[in-house]
Protein backbone atom coordinates (compact mmCIF):
# COMPACT_ATOMS: atom_id res chain seq x y z
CA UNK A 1 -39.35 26.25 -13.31
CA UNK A 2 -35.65 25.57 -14.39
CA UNK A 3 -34.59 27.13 -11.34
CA UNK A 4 -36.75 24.66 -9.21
CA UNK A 5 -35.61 21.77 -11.33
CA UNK A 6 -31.99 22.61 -10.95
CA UNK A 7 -31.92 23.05 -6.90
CA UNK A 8 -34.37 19.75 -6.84
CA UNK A 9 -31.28 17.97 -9.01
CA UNK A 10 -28.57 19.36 -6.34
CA UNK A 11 -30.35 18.56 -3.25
CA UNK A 12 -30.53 14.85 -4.95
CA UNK A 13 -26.72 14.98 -5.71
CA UNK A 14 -25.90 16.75 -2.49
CA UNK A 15 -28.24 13.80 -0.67
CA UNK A 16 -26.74 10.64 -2.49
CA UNK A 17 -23.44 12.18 -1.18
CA UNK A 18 -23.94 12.87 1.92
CA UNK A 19 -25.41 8.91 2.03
CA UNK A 20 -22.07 7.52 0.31
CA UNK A 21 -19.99 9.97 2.71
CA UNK A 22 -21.66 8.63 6.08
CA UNK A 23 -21.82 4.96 4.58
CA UNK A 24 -17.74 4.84 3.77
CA UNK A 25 -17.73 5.55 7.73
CA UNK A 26 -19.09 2.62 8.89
CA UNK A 27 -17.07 0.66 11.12
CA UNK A 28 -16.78 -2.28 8.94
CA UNK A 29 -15.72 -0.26 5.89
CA UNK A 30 -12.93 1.89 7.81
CA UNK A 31 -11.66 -1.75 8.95
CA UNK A 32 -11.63 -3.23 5.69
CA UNK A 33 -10.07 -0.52 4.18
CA UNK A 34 -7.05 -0.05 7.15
CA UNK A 35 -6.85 -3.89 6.65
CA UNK A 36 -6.43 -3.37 2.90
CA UNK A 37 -4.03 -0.58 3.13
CA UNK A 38 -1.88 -2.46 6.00
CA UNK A 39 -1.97 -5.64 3.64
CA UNK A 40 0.04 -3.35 1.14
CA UNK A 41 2.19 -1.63 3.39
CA UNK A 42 3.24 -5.23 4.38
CA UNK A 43 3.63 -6.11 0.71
CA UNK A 44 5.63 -3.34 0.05
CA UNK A 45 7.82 -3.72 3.21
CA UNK A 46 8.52 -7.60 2.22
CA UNK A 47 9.55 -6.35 -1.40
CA UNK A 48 11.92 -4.10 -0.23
CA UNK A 49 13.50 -6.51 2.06
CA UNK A 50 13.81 -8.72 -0.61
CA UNK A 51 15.29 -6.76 -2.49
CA UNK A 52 17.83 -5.35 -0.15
CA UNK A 53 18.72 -8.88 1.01
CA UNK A 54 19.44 -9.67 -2.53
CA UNK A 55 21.49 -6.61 -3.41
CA UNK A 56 23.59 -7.51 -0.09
CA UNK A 57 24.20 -11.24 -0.58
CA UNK A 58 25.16 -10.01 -3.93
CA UNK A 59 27.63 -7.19 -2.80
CA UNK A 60 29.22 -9.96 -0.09
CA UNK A 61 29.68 -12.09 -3.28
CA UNK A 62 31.84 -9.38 -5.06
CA UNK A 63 33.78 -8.29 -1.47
CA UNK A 64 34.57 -12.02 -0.91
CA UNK A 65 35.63 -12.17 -4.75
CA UNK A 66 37.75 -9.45 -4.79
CA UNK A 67 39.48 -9.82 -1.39
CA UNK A 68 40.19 -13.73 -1.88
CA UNK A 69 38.12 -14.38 1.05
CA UNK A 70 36.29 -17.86 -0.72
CA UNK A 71 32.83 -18.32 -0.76
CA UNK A 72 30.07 -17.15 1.89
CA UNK A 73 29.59 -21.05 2.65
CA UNK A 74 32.65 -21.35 4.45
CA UNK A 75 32.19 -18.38 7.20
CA UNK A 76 28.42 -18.98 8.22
């Protein structure tokens, strides 16, 4: 009886799986979640150009500074 019990709870578990598996394959799921994922990869790619932007305007700063070339203004 515990047997049959325990094989009827895993063929459940196994089931609902299965089910959740096939349903995260749907077309409109896979979109939403490449959308999703592209959404941070964009995030992440505008953060990093930020900050390597900054760190470059900043470095110019210290070149000009130290070379007596005036401020970035000037040579735009």
């Amino acid at each position: 009886m515990i047997r049959r019990l325990f094989y009827l709870s895993l063929g459940a578990f196994l089931a609902l799986w299965v089910v959740r598996r096939l349903q995260a394959l749907q077309p409109d799921h896979v979109a939403r979640r490449t959308a999703d994922r592209a959404t941070g990869m964009l995030r992440q790619v505008r953060d990093f150009t930020h900050d390597v932007l900054g760190e470059a305007a900043e470095r110019e700063t210290e070149l000009r500074a130290r070379f007596g070339l005036g401020n970035s203004e000037n040579h735009s």
